[in-house]
PDB file of N, CA and C in Angstrom:
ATOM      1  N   UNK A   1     -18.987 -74.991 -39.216  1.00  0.00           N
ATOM      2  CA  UNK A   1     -19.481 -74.504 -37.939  1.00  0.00           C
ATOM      3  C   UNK A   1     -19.396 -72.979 -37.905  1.00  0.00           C
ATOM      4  N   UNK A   2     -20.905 -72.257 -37.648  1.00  0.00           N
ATOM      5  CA  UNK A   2     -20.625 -70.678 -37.659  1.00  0.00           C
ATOM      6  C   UNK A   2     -20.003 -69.964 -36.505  1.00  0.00           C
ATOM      7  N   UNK A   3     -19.126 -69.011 -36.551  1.00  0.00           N
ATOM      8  CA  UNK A   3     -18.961 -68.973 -35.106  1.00  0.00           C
ATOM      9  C   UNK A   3     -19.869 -67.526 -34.347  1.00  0.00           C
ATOM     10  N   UNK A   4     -20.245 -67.993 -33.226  1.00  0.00           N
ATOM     11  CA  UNK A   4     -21.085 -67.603 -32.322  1.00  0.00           C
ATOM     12  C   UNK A   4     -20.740 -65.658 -32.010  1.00  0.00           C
ATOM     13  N   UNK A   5     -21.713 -64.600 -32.716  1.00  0.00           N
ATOM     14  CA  UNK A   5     -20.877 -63.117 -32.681  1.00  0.00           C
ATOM     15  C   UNK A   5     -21.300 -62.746 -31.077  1.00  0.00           C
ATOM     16  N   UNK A   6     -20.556 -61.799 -30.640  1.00  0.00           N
ATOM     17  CA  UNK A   6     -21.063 -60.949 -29.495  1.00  0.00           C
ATOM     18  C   UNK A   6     -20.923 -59.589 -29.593  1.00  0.00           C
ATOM     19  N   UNK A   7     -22.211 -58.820 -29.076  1.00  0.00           N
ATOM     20  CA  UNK A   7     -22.045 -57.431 -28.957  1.00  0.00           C
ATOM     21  C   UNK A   7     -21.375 -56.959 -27.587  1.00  0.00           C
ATOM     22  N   UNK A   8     -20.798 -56.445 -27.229  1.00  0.00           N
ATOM     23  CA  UNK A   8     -19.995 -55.654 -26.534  1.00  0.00           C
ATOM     24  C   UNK A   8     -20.711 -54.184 -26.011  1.00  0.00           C
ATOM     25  N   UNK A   9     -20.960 -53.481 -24.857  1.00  0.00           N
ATOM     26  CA  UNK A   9     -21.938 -52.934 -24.816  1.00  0.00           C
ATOM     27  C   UNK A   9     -20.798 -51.944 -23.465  1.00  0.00           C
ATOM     28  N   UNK A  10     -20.597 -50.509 -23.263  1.00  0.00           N
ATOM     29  CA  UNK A  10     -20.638 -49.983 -22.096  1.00  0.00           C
ATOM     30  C   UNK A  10     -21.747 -49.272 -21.739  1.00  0.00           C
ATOM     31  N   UNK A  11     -22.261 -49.247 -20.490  1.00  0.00           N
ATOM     32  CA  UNK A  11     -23.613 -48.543 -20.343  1.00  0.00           C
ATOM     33  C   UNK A  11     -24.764 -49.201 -21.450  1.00  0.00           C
ATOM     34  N   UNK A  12     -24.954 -48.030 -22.306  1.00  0.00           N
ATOM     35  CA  UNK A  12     -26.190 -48.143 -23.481  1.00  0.00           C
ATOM     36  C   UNK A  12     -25.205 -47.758 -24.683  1.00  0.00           C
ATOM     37  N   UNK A  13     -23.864 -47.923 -25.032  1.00  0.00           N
ATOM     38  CA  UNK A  13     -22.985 -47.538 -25.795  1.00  0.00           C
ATOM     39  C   UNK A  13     -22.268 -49.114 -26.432  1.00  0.00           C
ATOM     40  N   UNK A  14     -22.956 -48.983 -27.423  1.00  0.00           N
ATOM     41  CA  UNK A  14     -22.031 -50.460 -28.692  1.00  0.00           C
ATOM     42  C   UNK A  14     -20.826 -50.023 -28.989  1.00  0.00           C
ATOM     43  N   UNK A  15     -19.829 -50.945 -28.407  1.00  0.00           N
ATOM     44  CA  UNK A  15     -18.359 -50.410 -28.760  1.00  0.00           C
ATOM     45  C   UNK A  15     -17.647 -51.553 -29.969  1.00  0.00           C
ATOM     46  N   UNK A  16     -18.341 -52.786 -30.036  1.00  0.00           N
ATOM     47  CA  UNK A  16     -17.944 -53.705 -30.481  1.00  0.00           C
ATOM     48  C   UNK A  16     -18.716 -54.978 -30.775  1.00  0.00           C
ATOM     49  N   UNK A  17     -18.661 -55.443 -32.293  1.00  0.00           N
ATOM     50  CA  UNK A  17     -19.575 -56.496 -32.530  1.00  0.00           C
ATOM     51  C   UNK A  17     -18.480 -57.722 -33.098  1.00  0.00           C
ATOM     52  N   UNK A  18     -18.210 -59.168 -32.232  1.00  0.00           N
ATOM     53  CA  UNK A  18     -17.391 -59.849 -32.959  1.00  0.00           C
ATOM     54  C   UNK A  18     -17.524 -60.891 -32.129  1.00  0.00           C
ATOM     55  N   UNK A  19     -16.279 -62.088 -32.285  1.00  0.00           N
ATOM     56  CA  UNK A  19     -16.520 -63.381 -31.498  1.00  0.00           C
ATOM     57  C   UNK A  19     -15.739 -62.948 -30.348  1.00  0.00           C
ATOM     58  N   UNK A  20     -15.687 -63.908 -29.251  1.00  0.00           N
ATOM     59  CA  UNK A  20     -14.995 -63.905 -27.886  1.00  0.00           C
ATOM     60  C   UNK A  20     -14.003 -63.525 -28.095  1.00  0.00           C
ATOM     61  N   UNK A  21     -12.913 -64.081 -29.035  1.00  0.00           N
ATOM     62  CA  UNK A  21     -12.071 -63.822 -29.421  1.00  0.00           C
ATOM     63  C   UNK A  21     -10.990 -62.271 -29.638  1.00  0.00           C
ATOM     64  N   UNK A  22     -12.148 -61.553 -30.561  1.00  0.00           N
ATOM     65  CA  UNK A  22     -11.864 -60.643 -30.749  1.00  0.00           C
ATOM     66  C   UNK A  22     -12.259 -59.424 -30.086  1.00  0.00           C
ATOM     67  N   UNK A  23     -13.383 -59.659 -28.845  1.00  0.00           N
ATOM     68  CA  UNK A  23     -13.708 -58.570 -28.219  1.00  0.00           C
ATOM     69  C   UNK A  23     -12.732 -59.092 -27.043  1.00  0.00           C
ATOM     70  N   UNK A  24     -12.017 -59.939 -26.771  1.00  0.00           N
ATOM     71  CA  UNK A  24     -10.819 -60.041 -25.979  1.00  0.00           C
ATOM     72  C   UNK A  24      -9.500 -59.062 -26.405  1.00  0.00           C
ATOM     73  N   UNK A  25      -9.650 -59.658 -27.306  1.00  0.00           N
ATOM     74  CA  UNK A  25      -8.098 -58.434 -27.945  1.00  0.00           C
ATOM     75  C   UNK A  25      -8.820 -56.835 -27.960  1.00  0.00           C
ATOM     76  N   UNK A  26      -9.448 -56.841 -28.388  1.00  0.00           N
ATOM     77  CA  UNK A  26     -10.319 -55.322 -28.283  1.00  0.00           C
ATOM     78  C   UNK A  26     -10.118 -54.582 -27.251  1.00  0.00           C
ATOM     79  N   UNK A  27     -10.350 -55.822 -25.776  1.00  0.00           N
ATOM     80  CA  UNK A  27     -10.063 -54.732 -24.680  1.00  0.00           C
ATOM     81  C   UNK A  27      -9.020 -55.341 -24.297  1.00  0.00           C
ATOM     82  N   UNK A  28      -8.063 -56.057 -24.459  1.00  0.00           N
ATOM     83  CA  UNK A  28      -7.012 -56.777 -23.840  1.00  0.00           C
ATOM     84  C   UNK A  28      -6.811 -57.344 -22.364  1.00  0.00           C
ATOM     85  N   UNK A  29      -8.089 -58.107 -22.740  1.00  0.00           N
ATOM     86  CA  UNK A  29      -8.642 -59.117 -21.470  1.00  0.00           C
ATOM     87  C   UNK A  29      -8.728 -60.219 -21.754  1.00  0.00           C
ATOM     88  N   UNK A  30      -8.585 -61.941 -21.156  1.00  0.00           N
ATOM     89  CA  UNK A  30      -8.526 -62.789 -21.868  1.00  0.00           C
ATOM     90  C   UNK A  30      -9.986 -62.980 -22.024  1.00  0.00           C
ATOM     91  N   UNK A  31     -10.207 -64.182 -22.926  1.00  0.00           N
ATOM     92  CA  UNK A  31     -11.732 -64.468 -23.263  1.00  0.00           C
ATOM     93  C   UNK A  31     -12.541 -65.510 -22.388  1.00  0.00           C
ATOM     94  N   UNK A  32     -11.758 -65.639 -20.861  1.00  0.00           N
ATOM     95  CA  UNK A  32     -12.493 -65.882 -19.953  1.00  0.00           C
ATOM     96  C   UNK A  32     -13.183 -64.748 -19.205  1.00  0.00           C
ATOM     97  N   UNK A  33     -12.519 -63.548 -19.103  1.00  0.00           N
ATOM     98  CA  UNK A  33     -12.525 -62.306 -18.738  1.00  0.00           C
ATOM     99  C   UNK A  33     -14.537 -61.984 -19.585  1.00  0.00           C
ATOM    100  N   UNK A  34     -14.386 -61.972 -20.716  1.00  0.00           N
ATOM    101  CA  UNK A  34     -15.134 -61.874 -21.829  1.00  0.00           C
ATOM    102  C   UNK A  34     -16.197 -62.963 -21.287  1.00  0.00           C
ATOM    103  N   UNK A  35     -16.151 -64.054 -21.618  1.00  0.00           N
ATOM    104  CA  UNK A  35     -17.520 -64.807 -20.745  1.00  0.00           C
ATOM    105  C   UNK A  35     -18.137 -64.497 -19.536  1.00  0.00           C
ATOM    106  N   UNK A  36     -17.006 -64.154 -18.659  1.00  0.00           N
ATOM    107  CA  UNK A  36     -17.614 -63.500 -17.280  1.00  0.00           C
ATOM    108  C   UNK A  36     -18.260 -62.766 -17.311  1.00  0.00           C
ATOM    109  N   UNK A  37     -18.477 -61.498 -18.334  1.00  0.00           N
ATOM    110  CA  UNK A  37     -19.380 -60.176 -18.842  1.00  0.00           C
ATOM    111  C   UNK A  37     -20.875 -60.685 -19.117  1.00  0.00           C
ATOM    112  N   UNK A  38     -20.504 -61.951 -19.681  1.00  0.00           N
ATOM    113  CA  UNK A  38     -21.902 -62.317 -20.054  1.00  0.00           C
ATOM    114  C   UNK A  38     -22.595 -63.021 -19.298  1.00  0.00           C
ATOM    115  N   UNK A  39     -22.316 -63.655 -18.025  1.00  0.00           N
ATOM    116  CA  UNK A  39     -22.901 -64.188 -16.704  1.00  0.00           C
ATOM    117  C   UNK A  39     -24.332 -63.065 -16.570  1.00  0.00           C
ATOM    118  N   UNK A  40     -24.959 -64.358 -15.315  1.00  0.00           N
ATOM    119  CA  UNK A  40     -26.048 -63.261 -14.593  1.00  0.00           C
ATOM    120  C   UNK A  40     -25.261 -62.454 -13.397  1.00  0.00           C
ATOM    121  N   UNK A  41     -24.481 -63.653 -12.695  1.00  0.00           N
ATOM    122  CA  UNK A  41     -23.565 -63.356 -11.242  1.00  0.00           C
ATOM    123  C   UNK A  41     -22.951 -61.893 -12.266  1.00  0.00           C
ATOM    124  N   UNK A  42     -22.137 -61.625 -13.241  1.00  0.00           N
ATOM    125  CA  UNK A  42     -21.788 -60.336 -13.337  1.00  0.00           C
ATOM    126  C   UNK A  42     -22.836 -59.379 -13.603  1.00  0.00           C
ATOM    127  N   UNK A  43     -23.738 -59.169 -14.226  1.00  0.00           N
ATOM    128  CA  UNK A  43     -24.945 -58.013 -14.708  1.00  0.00           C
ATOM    129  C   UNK A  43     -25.689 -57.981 -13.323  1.00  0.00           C
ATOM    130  N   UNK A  44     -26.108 -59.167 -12.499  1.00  0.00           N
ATOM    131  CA  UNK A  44     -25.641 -58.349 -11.193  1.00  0.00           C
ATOM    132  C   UNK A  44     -25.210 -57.938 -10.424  1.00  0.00           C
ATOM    133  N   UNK A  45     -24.242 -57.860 -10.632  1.00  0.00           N
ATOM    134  CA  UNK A  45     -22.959 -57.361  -9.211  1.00  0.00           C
ATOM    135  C   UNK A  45     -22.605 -55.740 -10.058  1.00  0.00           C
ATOM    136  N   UNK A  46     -22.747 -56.020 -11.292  1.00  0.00           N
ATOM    137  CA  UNK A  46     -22.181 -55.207 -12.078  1.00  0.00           C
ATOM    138  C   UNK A  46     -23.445 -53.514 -12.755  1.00  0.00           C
ATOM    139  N   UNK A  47     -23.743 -52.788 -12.419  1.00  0.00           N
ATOM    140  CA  UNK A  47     -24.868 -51.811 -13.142  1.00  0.00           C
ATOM    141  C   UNK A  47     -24.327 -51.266 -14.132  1.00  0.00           C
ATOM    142  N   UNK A  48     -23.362 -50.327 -13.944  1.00  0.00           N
ATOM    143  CA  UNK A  48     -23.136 -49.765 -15.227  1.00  0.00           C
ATOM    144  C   UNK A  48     -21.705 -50.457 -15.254  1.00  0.00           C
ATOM    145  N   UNK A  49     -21.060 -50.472 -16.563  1.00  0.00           N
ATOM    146  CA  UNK A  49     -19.787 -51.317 -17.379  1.00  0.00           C
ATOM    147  C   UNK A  49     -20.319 -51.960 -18.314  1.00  0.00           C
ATOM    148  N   UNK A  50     -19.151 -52.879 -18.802  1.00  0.00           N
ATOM    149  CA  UNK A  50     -19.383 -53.265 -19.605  1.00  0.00           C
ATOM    150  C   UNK A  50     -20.184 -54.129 -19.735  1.00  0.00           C
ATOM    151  N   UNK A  51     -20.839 -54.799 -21.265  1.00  0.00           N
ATOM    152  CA  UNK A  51     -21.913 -55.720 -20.834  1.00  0.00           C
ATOM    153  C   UNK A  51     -21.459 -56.862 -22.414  1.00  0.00           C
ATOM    154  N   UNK A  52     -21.965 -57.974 -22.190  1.00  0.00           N
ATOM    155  CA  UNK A  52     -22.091 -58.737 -23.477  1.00  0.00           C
ATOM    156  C   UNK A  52     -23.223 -59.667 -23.632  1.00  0.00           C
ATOM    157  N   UNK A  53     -23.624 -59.460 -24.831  1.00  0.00           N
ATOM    158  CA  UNK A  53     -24.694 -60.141 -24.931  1.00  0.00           C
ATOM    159  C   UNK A  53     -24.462 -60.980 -26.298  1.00  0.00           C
ATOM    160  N   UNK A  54     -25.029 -62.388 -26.352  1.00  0.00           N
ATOM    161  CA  UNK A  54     -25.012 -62.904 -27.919  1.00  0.00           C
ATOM    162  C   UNK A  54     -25.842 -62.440 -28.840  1.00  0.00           C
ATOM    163  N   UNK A  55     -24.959 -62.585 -30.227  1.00  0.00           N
ATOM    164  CA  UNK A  55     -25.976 -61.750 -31.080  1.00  0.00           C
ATOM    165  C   UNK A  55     -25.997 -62.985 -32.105  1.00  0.00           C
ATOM    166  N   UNK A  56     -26.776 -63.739 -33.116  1.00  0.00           N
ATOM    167  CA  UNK A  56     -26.713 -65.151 -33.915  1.00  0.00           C
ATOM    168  C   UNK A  56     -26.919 -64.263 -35.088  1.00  0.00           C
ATOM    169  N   UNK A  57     -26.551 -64.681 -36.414  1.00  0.00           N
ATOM    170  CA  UNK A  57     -26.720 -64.543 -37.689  1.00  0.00           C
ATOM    171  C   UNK A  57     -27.992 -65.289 -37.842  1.00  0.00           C
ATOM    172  N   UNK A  58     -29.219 -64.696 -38.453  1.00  0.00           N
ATOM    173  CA  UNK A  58     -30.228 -65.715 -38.843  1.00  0.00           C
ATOM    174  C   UNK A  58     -30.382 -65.458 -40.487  1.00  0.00           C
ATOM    175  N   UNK A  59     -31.296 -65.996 -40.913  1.00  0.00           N
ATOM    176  CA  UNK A  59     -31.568 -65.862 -42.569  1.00  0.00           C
ATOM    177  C   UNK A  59     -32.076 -64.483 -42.705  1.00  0.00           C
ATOM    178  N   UNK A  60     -32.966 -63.663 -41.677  1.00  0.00           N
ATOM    179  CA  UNK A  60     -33.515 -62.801 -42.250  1.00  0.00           C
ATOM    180  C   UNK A  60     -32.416 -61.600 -41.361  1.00  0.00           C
ATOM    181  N   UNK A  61     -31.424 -61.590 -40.959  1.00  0.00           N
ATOM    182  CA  UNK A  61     -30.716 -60.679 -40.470  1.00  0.00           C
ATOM    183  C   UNK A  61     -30.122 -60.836 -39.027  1.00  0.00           C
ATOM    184  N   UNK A  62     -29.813 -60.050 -38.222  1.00  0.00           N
ATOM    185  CA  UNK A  62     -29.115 -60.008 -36.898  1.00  0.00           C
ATOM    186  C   UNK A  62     -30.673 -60.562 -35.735  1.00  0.00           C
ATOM    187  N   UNK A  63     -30.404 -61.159 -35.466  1.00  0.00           N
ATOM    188  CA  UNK A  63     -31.157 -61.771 -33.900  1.00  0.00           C
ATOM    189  C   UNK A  63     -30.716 -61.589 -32.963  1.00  0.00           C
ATOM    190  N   UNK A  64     -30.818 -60.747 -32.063  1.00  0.00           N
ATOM    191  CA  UNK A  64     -30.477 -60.619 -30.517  1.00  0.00           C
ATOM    192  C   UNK A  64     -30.625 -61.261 -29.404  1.00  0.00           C
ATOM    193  N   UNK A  65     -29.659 -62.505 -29.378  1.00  0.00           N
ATOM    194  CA  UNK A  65     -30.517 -62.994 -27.870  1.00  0.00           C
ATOM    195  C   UNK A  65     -29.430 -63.253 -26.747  1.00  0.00           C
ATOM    196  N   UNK A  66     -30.394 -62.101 -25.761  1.00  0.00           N
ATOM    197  CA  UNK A  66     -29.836 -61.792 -24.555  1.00  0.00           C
ATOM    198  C   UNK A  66     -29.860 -63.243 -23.649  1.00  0.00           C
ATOM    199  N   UNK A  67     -29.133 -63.557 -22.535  1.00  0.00           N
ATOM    200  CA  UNK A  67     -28.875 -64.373 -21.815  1.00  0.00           C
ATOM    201  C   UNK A  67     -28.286 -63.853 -20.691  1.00  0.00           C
TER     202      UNK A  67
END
């Protein structure tokens, strides 16, 4: 099973590319904290901060897909 990466985003600034996991320890928030980033209810309540979006490994390289 692959596990699922996330980019980590403040503003328009990539601070961090990894699983829930580790962009939890990154900012030392738990990784419910970390799912909440990636909601709609947060990106709107939220304009500028932090942001997360999924990023998948495909065959031909990095795939971005926002949610």
């Amino acid at each position: 099973m692959k596990q699922i990466k996330y980019a980590l985003y403040r503003d328009d600034e990539i601070l961090y590319v990894g699983t829930k996991e580790e962009l939890a320890k990154y900012l030392n928030v738990s990784i419910r904290t970390i799912s909440y980033y990636n909601t709609p209810t947060y990106k709107r309540r939220v304009k500028s901060g932090y942001k997360v979006y999924i990023i998948e490994d495909d065959v031909d390289g990095w795939v971005n897909k926002i949610y």
